[in-house]
C-alpha atoms as a PDB file:
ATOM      1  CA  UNK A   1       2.385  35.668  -3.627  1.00  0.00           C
ATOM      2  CA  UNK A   2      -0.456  35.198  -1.593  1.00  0.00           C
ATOM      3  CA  UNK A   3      -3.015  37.658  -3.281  1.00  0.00           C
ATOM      4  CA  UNK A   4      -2.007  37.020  -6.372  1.00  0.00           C
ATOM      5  CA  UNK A   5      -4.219  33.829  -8.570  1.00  0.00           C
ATOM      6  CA  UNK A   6      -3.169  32.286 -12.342  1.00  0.00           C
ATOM      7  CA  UNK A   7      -6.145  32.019 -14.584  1.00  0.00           C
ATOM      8  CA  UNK A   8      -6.276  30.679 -18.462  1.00  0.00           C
ATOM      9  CA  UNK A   9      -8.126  33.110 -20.719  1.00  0.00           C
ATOM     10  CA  UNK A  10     -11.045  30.553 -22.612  1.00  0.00           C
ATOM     11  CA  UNK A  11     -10.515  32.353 -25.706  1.00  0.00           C
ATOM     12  CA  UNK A  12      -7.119  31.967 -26.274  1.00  0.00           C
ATOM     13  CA  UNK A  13      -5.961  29.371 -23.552  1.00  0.00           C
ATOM     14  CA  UNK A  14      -3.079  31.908 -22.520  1.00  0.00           C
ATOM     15  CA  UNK A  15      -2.263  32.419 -19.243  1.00  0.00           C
ATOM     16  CA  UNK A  16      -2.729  35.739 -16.911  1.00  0.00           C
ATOM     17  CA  UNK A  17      -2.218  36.674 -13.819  1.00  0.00           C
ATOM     18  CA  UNK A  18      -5.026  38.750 -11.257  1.00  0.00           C
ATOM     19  CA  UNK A  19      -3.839  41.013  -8.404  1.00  0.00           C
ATOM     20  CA  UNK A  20      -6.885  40.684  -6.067  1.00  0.00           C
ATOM     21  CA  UNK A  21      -5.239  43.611  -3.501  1.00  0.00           C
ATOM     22  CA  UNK A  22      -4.510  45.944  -6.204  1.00  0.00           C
ATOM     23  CA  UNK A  23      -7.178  44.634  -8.670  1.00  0.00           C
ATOM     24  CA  UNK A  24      -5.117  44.451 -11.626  1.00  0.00           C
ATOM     25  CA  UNK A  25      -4.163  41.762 -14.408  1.00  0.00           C
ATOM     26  CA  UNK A  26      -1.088  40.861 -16.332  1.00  0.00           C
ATOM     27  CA  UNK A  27       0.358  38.869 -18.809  1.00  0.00           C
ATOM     28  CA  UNK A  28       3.748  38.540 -17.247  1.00  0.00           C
ATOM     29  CA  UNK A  29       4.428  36.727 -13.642  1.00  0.00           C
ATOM     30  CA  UNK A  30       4.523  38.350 -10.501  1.00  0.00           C
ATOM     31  CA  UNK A  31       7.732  38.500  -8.701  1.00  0.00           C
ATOM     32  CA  UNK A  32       8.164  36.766  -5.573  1.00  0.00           C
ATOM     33  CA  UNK A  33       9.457  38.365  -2.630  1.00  0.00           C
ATOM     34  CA  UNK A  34      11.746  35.672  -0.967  1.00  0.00           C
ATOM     35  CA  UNK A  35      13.221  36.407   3.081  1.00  0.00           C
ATOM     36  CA  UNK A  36      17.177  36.867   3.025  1.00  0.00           C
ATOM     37  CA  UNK A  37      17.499  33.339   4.445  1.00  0.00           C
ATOM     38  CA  UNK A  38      15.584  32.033   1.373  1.00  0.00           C
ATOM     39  CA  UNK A  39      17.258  34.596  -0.709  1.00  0.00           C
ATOM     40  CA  UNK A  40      20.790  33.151   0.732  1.00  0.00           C
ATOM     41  CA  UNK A  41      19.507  29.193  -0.191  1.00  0.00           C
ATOM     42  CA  UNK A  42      18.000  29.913  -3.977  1.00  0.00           C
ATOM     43  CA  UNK A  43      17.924  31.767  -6.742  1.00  0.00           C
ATOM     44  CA  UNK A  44      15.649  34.615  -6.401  1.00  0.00           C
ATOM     45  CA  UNK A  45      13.500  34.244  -9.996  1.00  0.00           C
ATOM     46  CA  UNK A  46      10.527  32.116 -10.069  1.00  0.00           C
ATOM     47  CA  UNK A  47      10.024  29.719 -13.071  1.00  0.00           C
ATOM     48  CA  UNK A  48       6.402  28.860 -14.007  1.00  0.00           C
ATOM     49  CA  UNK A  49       5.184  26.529 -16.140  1.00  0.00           C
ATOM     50  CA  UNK A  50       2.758  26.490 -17.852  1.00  0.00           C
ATOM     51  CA  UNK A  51       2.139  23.060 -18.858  1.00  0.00           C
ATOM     52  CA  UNK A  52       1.951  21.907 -14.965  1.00  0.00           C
ATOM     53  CA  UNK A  53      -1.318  24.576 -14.443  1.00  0.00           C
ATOM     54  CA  UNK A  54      -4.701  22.867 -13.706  1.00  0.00           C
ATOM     55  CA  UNK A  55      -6.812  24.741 -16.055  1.00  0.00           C
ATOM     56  CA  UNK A  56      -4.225  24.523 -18.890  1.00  0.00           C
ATOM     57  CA  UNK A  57      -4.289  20.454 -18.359  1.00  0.00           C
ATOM     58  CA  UNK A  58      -8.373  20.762 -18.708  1.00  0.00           C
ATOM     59  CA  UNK A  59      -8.732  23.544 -21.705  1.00  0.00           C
ATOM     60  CA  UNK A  60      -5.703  21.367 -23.892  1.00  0.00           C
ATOM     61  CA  UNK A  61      -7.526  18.102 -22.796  1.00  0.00           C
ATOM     62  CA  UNK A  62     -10.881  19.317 -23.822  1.00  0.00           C
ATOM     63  CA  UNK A  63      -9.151  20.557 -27.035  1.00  0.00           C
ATOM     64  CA  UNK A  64      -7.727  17.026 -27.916  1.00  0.00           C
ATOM     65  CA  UNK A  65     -11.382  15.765 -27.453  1.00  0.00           C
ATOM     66  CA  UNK A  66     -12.640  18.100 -30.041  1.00  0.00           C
ATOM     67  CA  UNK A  67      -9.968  17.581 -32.244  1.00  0.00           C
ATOM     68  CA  UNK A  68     -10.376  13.636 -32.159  1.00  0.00           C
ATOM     69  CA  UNK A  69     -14.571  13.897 -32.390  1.00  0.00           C
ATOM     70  CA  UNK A  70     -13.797  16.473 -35.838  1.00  0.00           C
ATOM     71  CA  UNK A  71     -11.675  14.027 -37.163  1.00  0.00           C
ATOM     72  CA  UNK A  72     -14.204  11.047 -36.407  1.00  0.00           C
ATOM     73  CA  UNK A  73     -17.348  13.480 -38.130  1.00  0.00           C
ATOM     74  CA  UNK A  74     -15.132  14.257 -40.984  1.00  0.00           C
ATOM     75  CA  UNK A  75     -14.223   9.782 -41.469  1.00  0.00           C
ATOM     76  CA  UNK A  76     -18.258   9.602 -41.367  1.00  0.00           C
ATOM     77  CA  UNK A  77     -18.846  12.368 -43.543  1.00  0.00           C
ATOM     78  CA  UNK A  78     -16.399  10.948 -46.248  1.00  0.00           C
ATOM     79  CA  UNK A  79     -18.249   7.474 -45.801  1.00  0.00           C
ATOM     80  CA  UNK A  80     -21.696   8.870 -46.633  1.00  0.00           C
ATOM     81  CA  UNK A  81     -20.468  10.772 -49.386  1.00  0.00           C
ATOM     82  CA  UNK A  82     -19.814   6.847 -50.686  1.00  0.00           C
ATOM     83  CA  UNK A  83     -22.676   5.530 -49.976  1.00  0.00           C
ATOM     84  CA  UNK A  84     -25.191   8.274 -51.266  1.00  0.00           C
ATOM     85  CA  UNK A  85     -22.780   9.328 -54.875  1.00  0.00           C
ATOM     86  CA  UNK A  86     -22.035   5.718 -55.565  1.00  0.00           C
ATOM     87  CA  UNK A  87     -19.292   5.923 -58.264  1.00  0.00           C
ATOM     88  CA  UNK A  88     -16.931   2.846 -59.491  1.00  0.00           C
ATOM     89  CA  UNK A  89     -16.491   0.240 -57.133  1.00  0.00           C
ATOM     90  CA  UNK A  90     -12.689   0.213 -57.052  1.00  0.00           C
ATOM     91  CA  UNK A  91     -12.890   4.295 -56.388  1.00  0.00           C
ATOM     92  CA  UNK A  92     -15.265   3.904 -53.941  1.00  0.00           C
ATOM     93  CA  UNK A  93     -13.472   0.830 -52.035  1.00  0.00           C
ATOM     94  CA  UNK A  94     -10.142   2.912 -52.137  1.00  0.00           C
ATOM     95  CA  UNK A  95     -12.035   6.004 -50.415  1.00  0.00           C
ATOM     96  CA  UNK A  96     -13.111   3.856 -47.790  1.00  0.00           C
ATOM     97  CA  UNK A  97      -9.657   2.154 -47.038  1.00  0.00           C
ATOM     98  CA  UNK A  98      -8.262   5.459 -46.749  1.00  0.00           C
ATOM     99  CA  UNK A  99     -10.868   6.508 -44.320  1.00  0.00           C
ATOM    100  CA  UNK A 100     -10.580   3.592 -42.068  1.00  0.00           C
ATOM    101  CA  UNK A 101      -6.576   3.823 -42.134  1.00  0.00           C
ATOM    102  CA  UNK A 102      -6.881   7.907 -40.969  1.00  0.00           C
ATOM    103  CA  UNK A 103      -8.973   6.526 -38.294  1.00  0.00           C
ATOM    104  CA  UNK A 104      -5.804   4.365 -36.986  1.00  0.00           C
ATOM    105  CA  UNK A 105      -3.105   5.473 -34.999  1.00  0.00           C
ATOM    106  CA  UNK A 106      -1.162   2.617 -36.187  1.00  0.00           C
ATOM    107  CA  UNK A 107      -0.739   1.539 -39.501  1.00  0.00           C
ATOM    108  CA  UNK A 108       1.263  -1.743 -39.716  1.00  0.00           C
ATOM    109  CA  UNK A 109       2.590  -2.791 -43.772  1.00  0.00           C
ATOM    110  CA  UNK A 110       5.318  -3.830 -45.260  1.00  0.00           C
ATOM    111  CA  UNK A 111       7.874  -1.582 -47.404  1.00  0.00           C
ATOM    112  CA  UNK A 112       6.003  -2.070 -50.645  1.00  0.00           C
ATOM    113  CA  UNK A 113       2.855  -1.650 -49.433  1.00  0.00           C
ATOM    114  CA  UNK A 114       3.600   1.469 -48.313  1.00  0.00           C
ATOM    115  CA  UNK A 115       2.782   2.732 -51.809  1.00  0.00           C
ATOM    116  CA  UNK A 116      -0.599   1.649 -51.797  1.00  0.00           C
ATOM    117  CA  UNK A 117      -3.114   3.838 -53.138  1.00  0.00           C
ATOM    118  CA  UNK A 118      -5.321   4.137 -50.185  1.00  0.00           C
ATOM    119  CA  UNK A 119      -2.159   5.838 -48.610  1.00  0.00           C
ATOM    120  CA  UNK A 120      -1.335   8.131 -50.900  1.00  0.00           C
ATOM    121  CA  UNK A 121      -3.124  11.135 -49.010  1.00  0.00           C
ATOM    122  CA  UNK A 122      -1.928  10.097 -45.681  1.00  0.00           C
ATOM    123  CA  UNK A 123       0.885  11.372 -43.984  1.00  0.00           C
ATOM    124  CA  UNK A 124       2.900  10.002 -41.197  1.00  0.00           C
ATOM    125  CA  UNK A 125       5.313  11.340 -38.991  1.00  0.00           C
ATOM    126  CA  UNK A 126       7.395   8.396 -37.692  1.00  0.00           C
ATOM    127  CA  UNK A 127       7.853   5.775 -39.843  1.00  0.00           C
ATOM    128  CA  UNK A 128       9.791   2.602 -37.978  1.00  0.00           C
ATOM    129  CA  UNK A 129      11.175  -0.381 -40.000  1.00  0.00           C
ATOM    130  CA  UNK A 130      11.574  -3.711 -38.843  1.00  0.00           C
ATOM    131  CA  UNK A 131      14.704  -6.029 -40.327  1.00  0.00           C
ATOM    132  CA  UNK A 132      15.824  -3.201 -41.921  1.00  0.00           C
ATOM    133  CA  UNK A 133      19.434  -4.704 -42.596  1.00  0.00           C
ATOM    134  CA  UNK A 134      17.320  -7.369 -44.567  1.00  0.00           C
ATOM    135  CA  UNK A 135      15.716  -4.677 -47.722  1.00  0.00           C
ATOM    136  CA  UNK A 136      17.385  -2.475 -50.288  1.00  0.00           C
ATOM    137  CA  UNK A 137      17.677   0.998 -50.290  1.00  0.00           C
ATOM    138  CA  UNK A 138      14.740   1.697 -52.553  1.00  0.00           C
ATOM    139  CA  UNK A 139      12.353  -0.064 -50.577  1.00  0.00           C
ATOM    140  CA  UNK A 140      13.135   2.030 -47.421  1.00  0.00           C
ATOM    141  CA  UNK A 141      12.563   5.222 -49.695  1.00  0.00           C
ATOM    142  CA  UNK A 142       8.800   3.956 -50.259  1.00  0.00           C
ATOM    143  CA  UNK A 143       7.245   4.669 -46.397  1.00  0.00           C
ATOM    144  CA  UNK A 144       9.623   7.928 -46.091  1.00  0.00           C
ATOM    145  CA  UNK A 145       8.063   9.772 -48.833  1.00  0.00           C
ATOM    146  CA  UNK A 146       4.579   9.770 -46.918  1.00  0.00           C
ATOM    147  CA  UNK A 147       5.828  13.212 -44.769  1.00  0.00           C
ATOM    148  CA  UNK A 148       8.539  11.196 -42.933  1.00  0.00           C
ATOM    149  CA  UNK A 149       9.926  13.487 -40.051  1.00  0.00           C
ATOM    150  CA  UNK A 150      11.784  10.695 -38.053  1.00  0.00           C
ATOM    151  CA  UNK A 151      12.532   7.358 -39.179  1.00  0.00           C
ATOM    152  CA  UNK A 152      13.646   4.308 -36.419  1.00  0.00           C
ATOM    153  CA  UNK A 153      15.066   1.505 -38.142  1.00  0.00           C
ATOM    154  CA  UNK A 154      16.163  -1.935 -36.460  1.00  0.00           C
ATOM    155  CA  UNK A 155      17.973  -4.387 -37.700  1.00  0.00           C
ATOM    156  CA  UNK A 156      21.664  -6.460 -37.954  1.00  0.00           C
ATOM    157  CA  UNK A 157      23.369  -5.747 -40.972  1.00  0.00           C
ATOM    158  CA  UNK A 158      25.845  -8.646 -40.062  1.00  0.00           C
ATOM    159  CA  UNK A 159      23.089 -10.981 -40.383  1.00  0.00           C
ATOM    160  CA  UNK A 160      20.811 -12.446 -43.190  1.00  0.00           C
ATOM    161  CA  UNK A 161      20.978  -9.714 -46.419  1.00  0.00           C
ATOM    162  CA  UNK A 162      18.624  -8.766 -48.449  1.00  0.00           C
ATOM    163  CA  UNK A 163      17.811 -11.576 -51.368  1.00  0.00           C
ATOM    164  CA  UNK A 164      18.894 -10.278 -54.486  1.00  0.00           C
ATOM    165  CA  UNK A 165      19.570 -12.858 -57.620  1.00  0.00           C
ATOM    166  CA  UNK A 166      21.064 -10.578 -60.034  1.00  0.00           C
ATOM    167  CA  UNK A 167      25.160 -10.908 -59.374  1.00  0.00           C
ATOM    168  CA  UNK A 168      25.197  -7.803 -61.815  1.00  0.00           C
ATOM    169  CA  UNK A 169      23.136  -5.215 -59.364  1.00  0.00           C
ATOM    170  CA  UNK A 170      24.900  -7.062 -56.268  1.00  0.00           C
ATOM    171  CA  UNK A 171      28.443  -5.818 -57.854  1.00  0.00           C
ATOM    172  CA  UNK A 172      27.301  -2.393 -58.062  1.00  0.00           C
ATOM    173  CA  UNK A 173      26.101  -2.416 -54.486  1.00  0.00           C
ATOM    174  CA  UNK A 174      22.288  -2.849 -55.069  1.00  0.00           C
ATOM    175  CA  UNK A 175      22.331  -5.374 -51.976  1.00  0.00           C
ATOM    176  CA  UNK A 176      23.169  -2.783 -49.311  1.00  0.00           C
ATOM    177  CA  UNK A 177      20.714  -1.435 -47.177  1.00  0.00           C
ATOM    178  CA  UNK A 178      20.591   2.056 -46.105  1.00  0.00           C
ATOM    179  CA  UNK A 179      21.013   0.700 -42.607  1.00  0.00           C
ATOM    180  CA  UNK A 180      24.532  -0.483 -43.456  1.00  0.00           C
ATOM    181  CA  UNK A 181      25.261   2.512 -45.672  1.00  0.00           C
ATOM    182  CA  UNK A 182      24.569   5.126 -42.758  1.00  0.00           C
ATOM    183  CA  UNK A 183      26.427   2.999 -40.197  1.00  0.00           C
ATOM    184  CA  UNK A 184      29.362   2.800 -42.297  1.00  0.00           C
ATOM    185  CA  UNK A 185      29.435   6.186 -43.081  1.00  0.00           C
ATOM    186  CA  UNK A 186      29.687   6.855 -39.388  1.00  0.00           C
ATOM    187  CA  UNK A 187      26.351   7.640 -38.114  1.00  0.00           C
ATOM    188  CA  UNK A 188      25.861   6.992 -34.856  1.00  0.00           C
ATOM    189  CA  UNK A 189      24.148   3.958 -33.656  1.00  0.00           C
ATOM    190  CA  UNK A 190      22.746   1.746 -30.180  1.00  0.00           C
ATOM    191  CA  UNK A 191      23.524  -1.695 -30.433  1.00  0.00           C
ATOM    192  CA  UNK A 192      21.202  -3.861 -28.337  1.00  0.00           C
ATOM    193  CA  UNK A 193      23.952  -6.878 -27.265  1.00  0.00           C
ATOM    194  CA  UNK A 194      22.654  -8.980 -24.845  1.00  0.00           C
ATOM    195  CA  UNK A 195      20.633 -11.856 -26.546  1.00  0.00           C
ATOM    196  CA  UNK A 196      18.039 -14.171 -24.711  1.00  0.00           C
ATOM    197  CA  UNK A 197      17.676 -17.198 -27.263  1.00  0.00           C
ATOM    198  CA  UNK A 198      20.941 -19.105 -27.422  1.00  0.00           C
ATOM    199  CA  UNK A 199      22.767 -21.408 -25.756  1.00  0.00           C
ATOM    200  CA  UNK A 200      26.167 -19.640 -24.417  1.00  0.00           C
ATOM    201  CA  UNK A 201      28.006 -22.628 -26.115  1.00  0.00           C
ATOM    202  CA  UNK A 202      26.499 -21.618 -29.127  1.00  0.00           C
ATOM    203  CA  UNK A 203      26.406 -17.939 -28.932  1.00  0.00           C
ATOM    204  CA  UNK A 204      30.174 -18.143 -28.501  1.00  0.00           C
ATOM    205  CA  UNK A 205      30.526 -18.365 -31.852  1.00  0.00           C
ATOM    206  CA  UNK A 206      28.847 -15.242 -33.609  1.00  0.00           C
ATOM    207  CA  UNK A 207      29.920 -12.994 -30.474  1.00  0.00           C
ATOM    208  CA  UNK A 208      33.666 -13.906 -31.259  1.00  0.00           C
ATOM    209  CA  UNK A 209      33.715 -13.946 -35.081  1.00  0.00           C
ATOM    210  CA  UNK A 210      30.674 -11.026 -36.334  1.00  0.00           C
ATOM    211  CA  UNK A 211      31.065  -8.897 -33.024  1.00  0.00           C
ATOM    212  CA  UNK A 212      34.277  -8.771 -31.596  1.00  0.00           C
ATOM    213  CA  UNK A 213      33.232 -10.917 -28.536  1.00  0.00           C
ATOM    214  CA  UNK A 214      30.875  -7.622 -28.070  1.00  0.00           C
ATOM    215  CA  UNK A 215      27.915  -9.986 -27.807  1.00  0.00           C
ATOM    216  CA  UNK A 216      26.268 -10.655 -23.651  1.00  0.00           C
ATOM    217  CA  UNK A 217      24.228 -13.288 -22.784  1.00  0.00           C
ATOM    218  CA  UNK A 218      20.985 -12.750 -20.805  1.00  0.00           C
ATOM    219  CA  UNK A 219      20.398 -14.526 -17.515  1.00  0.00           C
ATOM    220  CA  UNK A 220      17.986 -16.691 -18.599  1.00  0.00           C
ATOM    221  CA  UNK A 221      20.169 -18.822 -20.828  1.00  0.00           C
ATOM    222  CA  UNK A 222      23.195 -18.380 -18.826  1.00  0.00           C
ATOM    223  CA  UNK A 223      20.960 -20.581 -16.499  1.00  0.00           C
ATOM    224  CA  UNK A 224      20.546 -24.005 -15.615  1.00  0.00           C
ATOM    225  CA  UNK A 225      17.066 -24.660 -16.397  1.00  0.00           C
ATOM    226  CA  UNK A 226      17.401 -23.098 -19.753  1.00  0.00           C
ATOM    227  CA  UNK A 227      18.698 -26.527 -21.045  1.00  0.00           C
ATOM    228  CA  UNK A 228      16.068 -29.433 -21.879  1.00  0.00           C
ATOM    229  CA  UNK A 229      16.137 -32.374 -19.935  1.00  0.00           C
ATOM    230  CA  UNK A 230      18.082 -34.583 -22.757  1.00  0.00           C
ATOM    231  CA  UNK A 231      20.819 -32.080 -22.775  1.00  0.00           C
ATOM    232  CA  UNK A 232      21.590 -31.446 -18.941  1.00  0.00           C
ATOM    233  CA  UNK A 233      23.081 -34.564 -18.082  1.00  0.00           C
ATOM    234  CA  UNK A 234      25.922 -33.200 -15.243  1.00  0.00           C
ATOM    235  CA  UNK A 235      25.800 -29.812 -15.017  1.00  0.00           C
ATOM    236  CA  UNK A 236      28.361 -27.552 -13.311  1.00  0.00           C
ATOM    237  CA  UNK A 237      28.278 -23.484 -13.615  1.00  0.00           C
ATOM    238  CA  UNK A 238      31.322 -21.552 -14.467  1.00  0.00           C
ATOM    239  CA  UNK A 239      31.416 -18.243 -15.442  1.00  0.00           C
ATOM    240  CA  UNK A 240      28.079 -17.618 -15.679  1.00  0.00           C
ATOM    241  CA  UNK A 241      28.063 -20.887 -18.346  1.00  0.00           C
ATOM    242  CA  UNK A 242      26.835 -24.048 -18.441  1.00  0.00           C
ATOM    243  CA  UNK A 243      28.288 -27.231 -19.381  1.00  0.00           C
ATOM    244  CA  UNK A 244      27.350 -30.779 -20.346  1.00  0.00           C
ATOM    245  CA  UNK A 245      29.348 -33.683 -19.490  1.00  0.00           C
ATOM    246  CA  UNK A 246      29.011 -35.839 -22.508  1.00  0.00           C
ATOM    247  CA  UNK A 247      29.204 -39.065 -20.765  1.00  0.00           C
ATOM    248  CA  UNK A 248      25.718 -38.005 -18.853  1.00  0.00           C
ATOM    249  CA  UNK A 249      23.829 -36.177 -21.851  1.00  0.00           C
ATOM    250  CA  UNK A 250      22.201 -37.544 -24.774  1.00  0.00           C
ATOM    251  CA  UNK A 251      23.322 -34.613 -27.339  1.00  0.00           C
ATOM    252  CA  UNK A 252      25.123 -31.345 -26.658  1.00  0.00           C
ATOM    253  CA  UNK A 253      23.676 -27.620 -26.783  1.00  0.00           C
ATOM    254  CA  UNK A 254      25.839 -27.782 -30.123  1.00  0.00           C
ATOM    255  CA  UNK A 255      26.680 -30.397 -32.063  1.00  0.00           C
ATOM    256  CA  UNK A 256      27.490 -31.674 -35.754  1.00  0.00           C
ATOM    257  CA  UNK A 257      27.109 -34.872 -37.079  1.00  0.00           C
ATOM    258  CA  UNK A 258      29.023 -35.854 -40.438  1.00  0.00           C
ATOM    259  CA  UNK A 259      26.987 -38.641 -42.367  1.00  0.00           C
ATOM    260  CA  UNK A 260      29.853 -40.332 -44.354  1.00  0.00           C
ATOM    261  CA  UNK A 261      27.292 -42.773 -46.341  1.00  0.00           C
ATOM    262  CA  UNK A 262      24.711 -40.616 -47.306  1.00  0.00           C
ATOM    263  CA  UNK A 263      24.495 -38.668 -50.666  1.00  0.00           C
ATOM    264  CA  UNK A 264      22.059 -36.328 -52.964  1.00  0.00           C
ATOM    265  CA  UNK A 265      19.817 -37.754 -54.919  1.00  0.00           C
ATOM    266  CA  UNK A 266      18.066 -36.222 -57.994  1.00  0.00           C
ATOM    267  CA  UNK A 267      14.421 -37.298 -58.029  1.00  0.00           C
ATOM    268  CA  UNK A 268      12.048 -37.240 -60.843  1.00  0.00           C
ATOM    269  CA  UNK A 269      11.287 -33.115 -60.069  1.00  0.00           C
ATOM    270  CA  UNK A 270      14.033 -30.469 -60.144  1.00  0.00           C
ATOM    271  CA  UNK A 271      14.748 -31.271 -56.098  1.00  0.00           C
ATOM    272  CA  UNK A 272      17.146 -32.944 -54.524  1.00  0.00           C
ATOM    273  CA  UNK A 273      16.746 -35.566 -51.931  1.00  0.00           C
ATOM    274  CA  UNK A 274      19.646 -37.220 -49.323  1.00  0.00           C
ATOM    275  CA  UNK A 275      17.452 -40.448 -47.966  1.00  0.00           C
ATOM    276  CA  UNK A 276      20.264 -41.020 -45.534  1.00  0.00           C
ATOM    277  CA  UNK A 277      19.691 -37.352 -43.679  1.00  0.00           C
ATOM    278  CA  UNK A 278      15.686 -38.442 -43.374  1.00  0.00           C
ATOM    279  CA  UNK A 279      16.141 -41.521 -41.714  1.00  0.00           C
ATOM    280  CA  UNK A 280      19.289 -40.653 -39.044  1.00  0.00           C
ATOM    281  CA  UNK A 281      16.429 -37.342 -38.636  1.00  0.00           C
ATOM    282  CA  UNK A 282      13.791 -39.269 -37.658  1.00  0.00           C
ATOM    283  CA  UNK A 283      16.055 -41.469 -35.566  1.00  0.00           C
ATOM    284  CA  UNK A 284      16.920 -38.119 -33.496  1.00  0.00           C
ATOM    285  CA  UNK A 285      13.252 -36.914 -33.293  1.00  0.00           C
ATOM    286  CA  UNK A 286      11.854 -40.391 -31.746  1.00  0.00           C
ATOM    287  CA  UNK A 287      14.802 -39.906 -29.235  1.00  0.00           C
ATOM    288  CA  UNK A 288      13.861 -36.512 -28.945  1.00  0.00           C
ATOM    289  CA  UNK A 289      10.000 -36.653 -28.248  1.00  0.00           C
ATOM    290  CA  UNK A 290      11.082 -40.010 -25.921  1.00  0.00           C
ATOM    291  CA  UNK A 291      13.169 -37.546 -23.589  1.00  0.00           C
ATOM    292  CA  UNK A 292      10.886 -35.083 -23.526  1.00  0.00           C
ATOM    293  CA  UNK A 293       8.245 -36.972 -21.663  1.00  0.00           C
END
């Protein structure tokens, strides 16, 4: 209403509400008197928010400021304490990873680094792991035990395992990760399936056999000038594919070739080597770096 204004107490950041004709305050909303034909188009409560209110923006702003600049003081204040007790070098080194990693808002590591001493008093909130079809269960437990609330993981358990040598633990199911274990056991899931990388000729493959012909191809290498020059040769588009006529192209977007002649070899270390792969290699590179000119 028109004499009425919405003020934010400085004390206590709540909200009130002043009646300049009747002088008067109150804590709870006045009530708008609507006309019938506005009463006829809407409901006739008002909702206010309290998040959307000018001074509330400033006074929580301000207050996320302050918060920050204590946090900053405190990072010093631990640093001098350092510097002026002295104390062991490795104690001393550890206090002042810790302070620099509360100073991040980021902290990137891998899973068994997440059990580094300079983390042990830190705490984090959302914890997001990378490949996480590729690690074991115990590893994942590592960065979830630092106050975990919400955990993101990514990854394609139909794709490269963890690497475990022991065919004793792999029996008993040491391999799995816990991102396979919670998708089988029927936790829901987003699968991401358009890929940009390959070659539709050779994405045909994994779509049809790992993911029930589930997997898209982007735009980009559904197009013509995804191809390098020595494999265009004539193109044609069908489908939203593209061919090469094999007449036209020097090699195919995939392509095997079986060496009949060539064999291993054991050298004078533990290694193999198969002298007839290296050469027809380095025949295909010079071709290779020739075309691409």
């Amino acid at each position: 209403p028109p004499h009425w204004e919405l003020r934010v107490a400085t004390d206590t950041f709540k909200p009130y509400w002043v009646d300049h004709l009747n002088k008067t305050t109150s804590s709870e909303p006045p009530i708008k008197i609507k006309s019938d034909a506005a009463k006829a188009s809407s409901p006739a409560t008002v909702v206010y928010s309290l998040e959307t209110l000018p001074e509330y923006l400033m006074h929580s702003h301000r207050l996320t400021q302050l918060i920050n600049e204590l946090e900053l003081l405190n990072l010093k204040y631990v640093r001098l304490q350092v510097y002026i007790n002295g104390g062991s070098y490795a104690n001393n080194n550890q206090l002042i990873e810790s302070s620099i990693i509360d100073e991040a808002a980021l902290v990137f590591t891998t899973l068994n680094s997440a059990g580094h001493l300079s983390l042990e008093n830190t705490t984090f909130r959302v914890v997001v792991i990378d490949e996480a079809a590729q690690c074991v269960e115990p590893s994942v437990l590592i960065p979830l035990r630092r106050g975990c609330t919400h955990c993101i993981m990514v990854g394609d358990q139909k794709q490269l395992p963890s690497t475990i040598f022991s065919q004793k633990v792999k029996a008993a199911g040491y391999d799995r990760p816990l991102f396979e274990r919670l998708i089988t056991a029927g936790n829901p899931y987003t699968m991401l399936n358009t890929q940009y990388r390959m070659h539709p000729s050779i994405s045909a493959f994994p779509s049809k056999q790992f993911y029930y012909g589930g997997l898209v191809d982007g735009p980009n290498v559904a197009s013509a000038s995804y191809l390098p020059p020595y494999l265009r040769g004539t193109q044609k588009e069908d489908s939203s594919t593209i061919t090469a006529s094999a007449s036209s192209a020097i090699l195919q977007s995939f392509m095997f070739f079986n060496l009949i002649t060539s064999k291993e070899e054991q050298t004078n270390s533990q290694s193999r080597v198969n002298l007839g792969e290296i050469a027809f290699c380095l025949s295909l590179l010079k071709v290779l770096v020739i075309e691409a000119k």
